[in-house]
PDB file of N, CA and C in Angstrom:
ATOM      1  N   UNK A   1     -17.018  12.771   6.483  1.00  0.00           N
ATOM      2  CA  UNK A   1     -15.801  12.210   5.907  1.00  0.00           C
ATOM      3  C   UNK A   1     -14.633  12.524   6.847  1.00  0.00           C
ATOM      4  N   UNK A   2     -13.591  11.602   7.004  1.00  0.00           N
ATOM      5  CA  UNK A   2     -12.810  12.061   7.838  1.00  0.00           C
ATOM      6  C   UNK A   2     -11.628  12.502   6.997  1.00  0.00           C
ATOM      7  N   UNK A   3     -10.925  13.242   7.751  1.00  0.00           N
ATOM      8  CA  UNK A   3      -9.666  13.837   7.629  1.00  0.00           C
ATOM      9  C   UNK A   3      -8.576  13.205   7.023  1.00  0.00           C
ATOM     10  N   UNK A   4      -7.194  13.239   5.967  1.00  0.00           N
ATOM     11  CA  UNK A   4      -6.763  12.708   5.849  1.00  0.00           C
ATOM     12  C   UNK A   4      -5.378  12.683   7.017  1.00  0.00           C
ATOM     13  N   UNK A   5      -4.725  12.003   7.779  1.00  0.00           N
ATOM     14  CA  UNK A   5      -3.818  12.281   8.510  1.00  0.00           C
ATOM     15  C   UNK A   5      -2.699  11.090   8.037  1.00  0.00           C
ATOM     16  N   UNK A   6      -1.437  11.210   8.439  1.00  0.00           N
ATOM     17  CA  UNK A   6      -0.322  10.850   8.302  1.00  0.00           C
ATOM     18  C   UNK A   6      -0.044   9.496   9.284  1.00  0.00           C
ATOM     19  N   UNK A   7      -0.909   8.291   9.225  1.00  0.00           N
ATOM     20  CA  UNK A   7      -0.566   7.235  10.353  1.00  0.00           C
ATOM     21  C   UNK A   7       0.075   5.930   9.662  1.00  0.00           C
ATOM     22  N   UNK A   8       0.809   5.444   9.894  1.00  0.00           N
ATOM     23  CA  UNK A   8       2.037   4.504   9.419  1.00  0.00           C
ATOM     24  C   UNK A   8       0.910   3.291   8.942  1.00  0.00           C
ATOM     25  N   UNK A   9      -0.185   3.160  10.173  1.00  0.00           N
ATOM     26  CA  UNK A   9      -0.932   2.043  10.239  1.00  0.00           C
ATOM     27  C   UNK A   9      -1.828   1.805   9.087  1.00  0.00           C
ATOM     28  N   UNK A  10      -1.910   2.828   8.541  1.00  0.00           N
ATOM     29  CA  UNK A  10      -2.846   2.838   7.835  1.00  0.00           C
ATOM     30  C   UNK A  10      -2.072   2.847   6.403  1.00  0.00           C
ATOM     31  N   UNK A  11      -0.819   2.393   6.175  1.00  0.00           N
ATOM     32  CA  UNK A  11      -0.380   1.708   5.101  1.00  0.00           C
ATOM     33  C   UNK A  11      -0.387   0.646   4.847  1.00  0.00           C
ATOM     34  N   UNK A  12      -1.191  -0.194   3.860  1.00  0.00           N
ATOM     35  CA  UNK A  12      -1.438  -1.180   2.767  1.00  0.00           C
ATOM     36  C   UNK A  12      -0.100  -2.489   2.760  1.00  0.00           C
ATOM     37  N   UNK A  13      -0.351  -3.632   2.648  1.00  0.00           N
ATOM     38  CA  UNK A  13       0.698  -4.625   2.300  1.00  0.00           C
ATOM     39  C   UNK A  13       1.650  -4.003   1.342  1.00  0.00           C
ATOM     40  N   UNK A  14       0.822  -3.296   0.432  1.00  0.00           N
ATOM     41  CA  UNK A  14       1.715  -3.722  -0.813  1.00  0.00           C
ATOM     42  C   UNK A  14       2.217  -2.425  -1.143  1.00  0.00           C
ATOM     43  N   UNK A  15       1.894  -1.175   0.368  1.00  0.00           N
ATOM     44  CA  UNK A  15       2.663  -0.078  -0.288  1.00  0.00           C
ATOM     45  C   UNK A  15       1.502   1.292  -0.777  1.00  0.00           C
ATOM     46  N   UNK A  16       0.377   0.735  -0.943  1.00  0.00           N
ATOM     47  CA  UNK A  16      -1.050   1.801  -1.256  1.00  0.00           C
ATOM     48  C   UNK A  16      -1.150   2.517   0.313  1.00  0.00           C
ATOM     49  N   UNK A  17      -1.879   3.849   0.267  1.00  0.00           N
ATOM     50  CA  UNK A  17      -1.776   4.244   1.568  1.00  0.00           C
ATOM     51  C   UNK A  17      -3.114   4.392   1.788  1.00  0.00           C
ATOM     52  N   UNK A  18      -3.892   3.461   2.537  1.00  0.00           N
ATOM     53  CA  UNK A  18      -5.394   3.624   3.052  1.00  0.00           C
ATOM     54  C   UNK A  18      -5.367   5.020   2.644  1.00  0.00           C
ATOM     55  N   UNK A  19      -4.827   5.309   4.225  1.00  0.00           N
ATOM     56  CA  UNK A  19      -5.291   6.932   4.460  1.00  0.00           C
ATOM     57  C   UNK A  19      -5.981   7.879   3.782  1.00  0.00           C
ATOM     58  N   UNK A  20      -5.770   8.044   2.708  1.00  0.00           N
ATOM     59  CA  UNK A  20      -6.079   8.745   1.617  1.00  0.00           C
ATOM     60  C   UNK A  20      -7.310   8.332   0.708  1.00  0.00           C
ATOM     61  N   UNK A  21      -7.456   6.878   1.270  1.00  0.00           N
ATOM     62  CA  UNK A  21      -8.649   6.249   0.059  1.00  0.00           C
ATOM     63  C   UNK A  21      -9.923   6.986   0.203  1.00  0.00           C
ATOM     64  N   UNK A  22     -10.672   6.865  -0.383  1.00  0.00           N
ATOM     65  CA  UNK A  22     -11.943   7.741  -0.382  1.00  0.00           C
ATOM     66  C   UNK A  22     -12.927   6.832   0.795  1.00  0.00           C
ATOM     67  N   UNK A  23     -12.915   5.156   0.286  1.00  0.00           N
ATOM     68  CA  UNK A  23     -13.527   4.602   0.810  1.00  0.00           C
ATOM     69  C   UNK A  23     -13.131   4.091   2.749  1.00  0.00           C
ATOM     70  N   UNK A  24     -11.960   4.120   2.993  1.00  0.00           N
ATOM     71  CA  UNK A  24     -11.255   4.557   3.813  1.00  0.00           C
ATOM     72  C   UNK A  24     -12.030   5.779   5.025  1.00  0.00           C
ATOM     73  N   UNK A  25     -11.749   6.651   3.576  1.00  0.00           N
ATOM     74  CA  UNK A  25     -12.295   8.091   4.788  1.00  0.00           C
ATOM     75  C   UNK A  25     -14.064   8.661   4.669  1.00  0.00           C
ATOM     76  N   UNK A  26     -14.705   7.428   4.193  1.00  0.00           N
ATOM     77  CA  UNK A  26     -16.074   7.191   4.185  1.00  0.00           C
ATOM     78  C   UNK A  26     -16.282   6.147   5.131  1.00  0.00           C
ATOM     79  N   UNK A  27     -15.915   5.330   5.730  1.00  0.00           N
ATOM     80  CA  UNK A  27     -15.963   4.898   6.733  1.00  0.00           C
ATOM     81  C   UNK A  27     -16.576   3.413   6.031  1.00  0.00           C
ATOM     82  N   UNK A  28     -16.373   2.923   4.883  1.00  0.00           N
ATOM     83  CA  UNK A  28     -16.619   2.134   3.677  1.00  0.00           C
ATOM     84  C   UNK A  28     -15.883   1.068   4.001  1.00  0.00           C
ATOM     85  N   UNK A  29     -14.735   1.274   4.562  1.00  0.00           N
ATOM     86  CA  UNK A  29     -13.245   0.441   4.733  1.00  0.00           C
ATOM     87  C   UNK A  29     -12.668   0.684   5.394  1.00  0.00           C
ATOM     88  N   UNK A  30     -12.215  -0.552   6.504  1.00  0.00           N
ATOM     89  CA  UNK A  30     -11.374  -0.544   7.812  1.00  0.00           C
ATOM     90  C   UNK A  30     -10.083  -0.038   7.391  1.00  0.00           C
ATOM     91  N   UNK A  31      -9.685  -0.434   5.957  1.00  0.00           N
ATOM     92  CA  UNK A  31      -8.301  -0.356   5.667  1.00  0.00           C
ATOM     93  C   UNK A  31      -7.618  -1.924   5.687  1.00  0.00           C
ATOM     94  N   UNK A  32      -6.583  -1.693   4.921  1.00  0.00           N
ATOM     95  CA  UNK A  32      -6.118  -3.438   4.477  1.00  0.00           C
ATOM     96  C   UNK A  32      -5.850  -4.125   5.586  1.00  0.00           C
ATOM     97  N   UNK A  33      -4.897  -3.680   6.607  1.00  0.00           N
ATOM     98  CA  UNK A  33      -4.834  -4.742   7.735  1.00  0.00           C
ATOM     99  C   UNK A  33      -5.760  -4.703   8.750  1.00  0.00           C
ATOM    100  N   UNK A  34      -6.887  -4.380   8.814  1.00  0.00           N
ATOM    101  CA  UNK A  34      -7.849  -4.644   9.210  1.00  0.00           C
ATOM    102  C   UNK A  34      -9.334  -5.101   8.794  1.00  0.00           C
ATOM    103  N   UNK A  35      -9.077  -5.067   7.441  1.00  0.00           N
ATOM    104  CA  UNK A  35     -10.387  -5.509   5.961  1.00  0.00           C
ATOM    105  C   UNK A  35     -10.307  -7.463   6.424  1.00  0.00           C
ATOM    106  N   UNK A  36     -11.236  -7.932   6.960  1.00  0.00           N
ATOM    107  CA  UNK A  36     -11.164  -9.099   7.225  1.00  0.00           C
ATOM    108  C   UNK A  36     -12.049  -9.709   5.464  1.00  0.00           C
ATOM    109  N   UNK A  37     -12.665  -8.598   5.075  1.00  0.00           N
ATOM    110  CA  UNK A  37     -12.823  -9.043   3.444  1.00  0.00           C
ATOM    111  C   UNK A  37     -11.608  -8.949   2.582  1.00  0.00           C
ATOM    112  N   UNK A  38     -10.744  -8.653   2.665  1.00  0.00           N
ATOM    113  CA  UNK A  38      -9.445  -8.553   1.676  1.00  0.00           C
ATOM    114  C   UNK A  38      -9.046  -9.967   1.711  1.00  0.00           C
ATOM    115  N   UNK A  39      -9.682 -11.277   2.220  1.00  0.00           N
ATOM    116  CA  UNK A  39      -9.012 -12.785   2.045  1.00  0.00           C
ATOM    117  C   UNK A  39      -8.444 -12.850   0.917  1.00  0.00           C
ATOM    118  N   UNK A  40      -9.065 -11.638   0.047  1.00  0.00           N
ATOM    119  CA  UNK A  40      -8.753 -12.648  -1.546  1.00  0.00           C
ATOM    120  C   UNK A  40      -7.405 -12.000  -2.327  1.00  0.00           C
ATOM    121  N   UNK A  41      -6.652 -11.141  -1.054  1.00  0.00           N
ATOM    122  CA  UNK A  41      -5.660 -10.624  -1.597  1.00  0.00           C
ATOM    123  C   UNK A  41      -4.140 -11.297  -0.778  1.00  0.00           C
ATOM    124  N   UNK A  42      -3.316 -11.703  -2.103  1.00  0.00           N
ATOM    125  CA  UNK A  42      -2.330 -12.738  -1.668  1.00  0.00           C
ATOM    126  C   UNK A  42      -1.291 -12.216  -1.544  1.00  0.00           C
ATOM    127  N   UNK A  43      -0.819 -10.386  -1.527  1.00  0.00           N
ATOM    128  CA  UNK A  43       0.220 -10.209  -0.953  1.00  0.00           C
ATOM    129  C   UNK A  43      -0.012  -9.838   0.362  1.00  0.00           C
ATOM    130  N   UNK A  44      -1.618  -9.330   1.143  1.00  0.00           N
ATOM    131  CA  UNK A  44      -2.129  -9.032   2.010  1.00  0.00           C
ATOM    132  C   UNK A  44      -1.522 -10.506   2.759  1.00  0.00           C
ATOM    133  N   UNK A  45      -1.905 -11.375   2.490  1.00  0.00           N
ATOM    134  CA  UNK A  45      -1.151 -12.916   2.977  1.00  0.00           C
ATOM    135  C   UNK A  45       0.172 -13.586   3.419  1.00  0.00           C
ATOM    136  N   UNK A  46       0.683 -13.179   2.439  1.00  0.00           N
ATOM    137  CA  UNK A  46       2.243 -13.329   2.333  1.00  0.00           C
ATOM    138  C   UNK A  46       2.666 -12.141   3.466  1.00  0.00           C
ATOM    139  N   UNK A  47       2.393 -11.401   3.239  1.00  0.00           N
ATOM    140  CA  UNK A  47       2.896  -9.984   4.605  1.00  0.00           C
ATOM    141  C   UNK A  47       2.624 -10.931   5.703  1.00  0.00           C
ATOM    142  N   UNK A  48       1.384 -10.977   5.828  1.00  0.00           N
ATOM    143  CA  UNK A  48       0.890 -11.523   7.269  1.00  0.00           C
ATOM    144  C   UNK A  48       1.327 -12.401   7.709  1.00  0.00           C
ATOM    145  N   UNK A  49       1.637 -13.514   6.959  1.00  0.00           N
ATOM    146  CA  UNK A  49       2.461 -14.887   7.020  1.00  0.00           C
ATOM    147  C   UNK A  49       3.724 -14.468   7.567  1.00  0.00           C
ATOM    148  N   UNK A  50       4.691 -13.438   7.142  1.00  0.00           N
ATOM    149  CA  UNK A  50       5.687 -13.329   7.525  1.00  0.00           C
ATOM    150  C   UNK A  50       5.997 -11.937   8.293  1.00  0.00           C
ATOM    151  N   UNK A  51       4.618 -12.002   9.090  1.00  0.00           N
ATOM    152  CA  UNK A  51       5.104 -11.178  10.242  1.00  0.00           C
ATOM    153  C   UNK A  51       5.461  -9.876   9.936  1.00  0.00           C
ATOM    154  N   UNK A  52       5.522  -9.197   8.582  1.00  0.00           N
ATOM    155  CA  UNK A  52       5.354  -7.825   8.330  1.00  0.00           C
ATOM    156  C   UNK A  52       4.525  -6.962   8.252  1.00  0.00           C
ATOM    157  N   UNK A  53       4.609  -6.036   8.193  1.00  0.00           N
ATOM    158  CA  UNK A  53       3.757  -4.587   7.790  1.00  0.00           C
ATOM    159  C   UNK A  53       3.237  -4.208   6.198  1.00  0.00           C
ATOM    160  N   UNK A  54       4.451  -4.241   5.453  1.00  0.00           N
ATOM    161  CA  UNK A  54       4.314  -3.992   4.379  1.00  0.00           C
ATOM    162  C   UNK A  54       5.622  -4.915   3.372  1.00  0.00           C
ATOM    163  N   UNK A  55       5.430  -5.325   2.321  1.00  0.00           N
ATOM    164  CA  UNK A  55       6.512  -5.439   1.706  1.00  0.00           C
ATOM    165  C   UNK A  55       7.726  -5.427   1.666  1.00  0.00           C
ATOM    166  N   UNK A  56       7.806  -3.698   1.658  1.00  0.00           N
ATOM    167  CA  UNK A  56       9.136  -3.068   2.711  1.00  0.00           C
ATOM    168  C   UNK A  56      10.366  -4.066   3.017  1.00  0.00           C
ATOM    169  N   UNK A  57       9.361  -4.890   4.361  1.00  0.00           N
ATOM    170  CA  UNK A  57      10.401  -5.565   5.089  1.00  0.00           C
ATOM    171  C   UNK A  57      10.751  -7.012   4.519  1.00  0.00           C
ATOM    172  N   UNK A  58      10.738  -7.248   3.606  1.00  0.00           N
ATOM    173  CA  UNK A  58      11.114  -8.906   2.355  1.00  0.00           C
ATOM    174  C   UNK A  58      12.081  -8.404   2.125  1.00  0.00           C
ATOM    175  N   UNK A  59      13.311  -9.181   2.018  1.00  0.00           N
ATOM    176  CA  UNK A  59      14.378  -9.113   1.174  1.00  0.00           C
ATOM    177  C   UNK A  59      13.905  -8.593  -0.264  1.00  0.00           C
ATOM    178  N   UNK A  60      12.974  -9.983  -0.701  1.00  0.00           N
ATOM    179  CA  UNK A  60      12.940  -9.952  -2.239  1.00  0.00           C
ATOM    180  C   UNK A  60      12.479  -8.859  -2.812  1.00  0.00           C
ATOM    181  N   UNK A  61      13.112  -8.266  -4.124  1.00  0.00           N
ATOM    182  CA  UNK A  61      12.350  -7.207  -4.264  1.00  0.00           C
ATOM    183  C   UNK A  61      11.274  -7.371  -5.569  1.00  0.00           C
ATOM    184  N   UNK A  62      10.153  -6.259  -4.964  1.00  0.00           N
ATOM    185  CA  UNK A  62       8.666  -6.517  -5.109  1.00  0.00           C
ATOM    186  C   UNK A  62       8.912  -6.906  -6.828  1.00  0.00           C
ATOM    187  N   UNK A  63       9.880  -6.154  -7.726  1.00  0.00           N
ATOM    188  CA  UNK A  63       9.800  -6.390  -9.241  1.00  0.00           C
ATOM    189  C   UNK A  63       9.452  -7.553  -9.407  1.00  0.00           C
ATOM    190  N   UNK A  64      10.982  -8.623  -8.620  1.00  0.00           N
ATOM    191  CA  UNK A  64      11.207  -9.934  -8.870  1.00  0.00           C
ATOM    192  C   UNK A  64      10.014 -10.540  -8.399  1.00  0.00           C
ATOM    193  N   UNK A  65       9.031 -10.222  -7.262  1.00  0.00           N
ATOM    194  CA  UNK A  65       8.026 -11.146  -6.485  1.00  0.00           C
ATOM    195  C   UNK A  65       7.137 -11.708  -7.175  1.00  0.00           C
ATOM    196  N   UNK A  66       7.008 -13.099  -7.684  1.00  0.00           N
ATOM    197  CA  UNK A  66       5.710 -13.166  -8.270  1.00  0.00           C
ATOM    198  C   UNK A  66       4.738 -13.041  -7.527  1.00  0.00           C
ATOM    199  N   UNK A  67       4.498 -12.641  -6.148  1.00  0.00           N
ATOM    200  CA  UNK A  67       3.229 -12.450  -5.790  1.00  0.00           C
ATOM    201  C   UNK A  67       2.240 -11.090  -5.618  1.00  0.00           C
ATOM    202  N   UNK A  68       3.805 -10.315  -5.844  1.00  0.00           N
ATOM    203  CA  UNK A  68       3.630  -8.610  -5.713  1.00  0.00           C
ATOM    204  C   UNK A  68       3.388  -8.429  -7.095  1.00  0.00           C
ATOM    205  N   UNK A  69       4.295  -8.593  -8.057  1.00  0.00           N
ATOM    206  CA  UNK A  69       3.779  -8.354  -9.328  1.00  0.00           C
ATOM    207  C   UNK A  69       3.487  -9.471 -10.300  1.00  0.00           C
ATOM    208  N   UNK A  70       2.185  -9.036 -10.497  1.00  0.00           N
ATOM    209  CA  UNK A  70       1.712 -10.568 -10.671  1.00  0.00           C
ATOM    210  C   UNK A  70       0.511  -9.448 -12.284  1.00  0.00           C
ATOM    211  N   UNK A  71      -0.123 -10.130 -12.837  1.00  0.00           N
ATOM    212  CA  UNK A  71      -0.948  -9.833 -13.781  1.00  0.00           C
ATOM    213  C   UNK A  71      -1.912  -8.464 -13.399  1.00  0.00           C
ATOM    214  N   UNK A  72      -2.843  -8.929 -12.140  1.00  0.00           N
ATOM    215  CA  UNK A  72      -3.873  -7.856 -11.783  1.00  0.00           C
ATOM    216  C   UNK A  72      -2.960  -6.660 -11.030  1.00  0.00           C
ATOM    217  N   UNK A  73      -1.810  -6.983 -10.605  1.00  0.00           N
ATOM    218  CA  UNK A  73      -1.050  -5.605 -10.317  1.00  0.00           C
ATOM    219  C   UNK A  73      -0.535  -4.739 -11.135  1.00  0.00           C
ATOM    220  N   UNK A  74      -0.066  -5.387 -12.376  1.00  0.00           N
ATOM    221  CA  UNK A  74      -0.338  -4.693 -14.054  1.00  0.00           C
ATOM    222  C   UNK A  74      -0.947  -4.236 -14.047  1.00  0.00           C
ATOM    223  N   UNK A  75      -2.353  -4.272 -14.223  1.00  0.00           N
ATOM    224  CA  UNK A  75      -3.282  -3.995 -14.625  1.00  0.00           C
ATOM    225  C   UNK A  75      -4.699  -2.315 -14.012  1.00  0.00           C
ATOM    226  N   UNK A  76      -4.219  -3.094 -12.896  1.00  0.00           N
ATOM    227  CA  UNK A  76      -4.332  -1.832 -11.440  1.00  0.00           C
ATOM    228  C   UNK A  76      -3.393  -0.775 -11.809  1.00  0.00           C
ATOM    229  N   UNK A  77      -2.268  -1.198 -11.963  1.00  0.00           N
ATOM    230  CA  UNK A  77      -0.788   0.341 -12.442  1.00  0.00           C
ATOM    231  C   UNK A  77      -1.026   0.881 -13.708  1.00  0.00           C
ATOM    232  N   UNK A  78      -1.650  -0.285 -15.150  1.00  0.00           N
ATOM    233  CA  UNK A  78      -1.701   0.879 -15.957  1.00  0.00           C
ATOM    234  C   UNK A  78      -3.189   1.765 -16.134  1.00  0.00           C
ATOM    235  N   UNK A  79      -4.330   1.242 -15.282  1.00  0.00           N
ATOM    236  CA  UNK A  79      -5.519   2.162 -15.303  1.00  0.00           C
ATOM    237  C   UNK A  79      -5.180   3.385 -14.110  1.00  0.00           C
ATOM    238  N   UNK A  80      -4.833   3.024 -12.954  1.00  0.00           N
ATOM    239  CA  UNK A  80      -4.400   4.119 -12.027  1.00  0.00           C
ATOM    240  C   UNK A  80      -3.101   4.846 -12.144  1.00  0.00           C
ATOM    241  N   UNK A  81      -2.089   4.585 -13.179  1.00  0.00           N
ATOM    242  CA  UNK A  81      -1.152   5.007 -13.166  1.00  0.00           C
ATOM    243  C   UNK A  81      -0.642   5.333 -11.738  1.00  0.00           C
ATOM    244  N   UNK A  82      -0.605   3.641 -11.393  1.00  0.00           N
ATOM    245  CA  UNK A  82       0.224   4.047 -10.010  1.00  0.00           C
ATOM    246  C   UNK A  82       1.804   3.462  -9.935  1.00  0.00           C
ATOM    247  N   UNK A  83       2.516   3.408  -8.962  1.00  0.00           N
ATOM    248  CA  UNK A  83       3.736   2.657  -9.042  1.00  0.00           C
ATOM    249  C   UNK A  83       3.428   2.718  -7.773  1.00  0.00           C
ATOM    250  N   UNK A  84       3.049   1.370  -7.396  1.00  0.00           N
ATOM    251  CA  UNK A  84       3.338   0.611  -6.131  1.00  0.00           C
ATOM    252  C   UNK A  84       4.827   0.181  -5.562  1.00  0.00           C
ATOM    253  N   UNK A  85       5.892  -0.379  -6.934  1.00  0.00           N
ATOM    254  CA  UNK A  85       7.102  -0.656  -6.546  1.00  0.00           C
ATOM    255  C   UNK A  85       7.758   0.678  -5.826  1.00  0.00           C
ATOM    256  N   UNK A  86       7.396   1.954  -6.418  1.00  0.00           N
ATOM    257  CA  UNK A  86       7.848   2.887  -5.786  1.00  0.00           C
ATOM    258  C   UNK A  86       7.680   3.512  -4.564  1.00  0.00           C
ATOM    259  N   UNK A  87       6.681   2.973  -4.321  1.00  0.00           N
ATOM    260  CA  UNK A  87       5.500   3.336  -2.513  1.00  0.00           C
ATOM    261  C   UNK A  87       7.092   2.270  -2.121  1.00  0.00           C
ATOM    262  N   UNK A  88       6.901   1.103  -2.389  1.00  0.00           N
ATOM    263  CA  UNK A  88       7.693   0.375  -1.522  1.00  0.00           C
ATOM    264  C   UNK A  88       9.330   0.756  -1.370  1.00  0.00           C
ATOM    265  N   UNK A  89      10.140   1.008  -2.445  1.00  0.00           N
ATOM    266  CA  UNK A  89      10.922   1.799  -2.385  1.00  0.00           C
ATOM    267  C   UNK A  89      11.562   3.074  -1.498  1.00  0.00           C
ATOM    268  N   UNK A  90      10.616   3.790  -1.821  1.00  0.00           N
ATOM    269  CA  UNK A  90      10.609   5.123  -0.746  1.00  0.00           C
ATOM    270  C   UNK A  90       9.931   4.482   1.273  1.00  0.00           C
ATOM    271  N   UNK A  91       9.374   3.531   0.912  1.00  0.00           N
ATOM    272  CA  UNK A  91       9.421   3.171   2.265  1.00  0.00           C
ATOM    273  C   UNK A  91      10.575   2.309   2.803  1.00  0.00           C
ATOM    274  N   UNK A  92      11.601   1.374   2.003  1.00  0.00           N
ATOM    275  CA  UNK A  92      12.280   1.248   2.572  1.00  0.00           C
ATOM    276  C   UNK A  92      13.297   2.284   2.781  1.00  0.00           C
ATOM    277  N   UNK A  93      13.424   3.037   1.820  1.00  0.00           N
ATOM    278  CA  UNK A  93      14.489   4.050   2.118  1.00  0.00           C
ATOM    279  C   UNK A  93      14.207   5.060   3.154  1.00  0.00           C
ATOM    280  N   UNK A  94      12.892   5.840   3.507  1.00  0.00           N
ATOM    281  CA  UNK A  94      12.494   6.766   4.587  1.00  0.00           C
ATOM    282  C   UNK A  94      11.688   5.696   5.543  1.00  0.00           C
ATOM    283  N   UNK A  95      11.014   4.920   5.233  1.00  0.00           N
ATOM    284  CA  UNK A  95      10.542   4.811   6.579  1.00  0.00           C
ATOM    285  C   UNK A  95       9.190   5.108   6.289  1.00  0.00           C
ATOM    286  N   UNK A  96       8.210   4.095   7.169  1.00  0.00           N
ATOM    287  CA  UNK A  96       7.068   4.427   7.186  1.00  0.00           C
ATOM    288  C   UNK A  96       6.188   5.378   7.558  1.00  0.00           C
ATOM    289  N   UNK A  97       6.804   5.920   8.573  1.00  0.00           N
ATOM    290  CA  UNK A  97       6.343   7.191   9.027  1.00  0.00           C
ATOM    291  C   UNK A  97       6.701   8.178   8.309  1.00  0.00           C
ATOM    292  N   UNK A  98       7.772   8.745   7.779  1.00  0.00           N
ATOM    293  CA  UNK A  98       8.003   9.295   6.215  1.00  0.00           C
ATOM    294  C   UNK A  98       6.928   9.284   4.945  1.00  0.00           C
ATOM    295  N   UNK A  99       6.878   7.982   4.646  1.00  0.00           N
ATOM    296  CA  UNK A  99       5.841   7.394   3.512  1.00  0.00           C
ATOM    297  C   UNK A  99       4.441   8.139   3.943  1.00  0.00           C
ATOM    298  N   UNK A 100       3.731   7.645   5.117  1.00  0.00           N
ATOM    299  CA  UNK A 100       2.579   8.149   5.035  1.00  0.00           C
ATOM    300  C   UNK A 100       2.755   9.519   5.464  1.00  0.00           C
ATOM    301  N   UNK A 101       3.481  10.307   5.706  1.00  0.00           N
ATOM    302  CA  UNK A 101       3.476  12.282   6.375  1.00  0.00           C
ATOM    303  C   UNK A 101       3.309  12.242   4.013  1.00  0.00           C
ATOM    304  N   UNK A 102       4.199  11.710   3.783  1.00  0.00           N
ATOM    305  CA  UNK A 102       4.401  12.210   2.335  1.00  0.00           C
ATOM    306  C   UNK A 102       2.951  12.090   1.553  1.00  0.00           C
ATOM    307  N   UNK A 103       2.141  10.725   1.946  1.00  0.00           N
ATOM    308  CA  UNK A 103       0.859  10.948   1.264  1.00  0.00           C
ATOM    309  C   UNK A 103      -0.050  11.245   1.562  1.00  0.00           C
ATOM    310  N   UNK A 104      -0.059  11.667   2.969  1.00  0.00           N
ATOM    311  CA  UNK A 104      -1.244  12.741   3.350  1.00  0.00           C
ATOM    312  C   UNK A 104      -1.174  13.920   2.689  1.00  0.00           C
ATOM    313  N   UNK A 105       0.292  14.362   2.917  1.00  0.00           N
ATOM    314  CA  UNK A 105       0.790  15.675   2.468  1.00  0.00           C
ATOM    315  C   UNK A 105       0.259  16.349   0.404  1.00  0.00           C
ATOM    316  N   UNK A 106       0.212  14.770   0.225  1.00  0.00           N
ATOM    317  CA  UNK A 106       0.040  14.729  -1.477  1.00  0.00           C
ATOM    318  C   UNK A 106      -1.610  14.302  -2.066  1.00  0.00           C
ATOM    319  N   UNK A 107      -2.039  13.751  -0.949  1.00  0.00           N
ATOM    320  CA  UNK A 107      -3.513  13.243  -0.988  1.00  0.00           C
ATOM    321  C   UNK A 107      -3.463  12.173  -1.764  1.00  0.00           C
ATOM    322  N   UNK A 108      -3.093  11.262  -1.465  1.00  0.00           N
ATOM    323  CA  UNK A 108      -2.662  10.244  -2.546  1.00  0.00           C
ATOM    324  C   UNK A 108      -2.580   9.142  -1.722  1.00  0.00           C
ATOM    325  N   UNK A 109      -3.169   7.996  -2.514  1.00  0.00           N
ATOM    326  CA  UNK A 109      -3.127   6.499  -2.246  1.00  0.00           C
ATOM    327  C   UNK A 109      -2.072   5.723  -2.513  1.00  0.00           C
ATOM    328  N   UNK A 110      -1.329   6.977  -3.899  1.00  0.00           N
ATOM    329  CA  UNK A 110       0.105   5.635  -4.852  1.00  0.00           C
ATOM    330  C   UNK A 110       0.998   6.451  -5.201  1.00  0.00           C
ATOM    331  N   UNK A 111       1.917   6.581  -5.077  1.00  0.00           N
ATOM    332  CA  UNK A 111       2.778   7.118  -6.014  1.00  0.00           C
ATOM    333  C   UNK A 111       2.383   7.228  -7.473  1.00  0.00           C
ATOM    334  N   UNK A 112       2.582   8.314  -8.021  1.00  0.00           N
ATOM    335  CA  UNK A 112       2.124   7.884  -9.750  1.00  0.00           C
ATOM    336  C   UNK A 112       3.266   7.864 -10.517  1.00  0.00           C
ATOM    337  N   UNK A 113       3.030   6.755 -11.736  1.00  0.00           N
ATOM    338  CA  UNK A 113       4.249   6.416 -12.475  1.00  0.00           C
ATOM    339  C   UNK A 113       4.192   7.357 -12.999  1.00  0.00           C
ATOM    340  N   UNK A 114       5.836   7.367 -13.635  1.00  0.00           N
ATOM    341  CA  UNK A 114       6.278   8.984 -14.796  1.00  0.00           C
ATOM    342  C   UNK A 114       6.197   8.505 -15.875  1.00  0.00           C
TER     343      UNK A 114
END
């Protein structure tokens, strides 16, 4: 299993931090911007389309997005109790390299909602 470390790259469209995934550090998963199986994910799309990294960099914010929050992103937040809007948040405000030192540091894929 590998190590968890702190690499920007290895943050998610939508704000999840590979790094930390289990399947990730089983060698299971390239990780989102490199998962050429993730076709079926449409903010993975929309990023790519517009030349970003993560969310982050959209004006719009992810609340308002219907493509960021959309039904199955519900649904993902209330079984994982995660807050993705907040991954994105704290990355625009620190910075990606910030974001992932913070979830290596926490072992964590998501922020968790309060």
């Amino acid at each position: 299993m590998k190590a968890i470390e702190a690499n920007p790259q290895l943050i998610a469209s939508c704000g999840l931090y590979c790094g930390a995934c289990r399947k990730y550090l089983t060698d299971k998963c390239p990780g989102c911007h490199r998962n050429e199986k993730a076709s079926w994910c449409k903010i993975r799309k929309c990023v790519s389309k517009h030349g970003y990294n993560t969310c982050a960099e959209c004006a719009t914010a992810v609340e308002e997005c219907k493509t960021y929050s959309n039904f199955i992103s519900k649904v993902f937040a209330l079984l994982f109790k995660s807050d993705r809007p907040a991954c994105i948040r704290y990355i625009k405000e620190h910075g990606e390299k910030a974001f992932a030192e913070e979830m290596a540091l926490l072992k964590c894929q998501t922020m968790k909602r309060k």
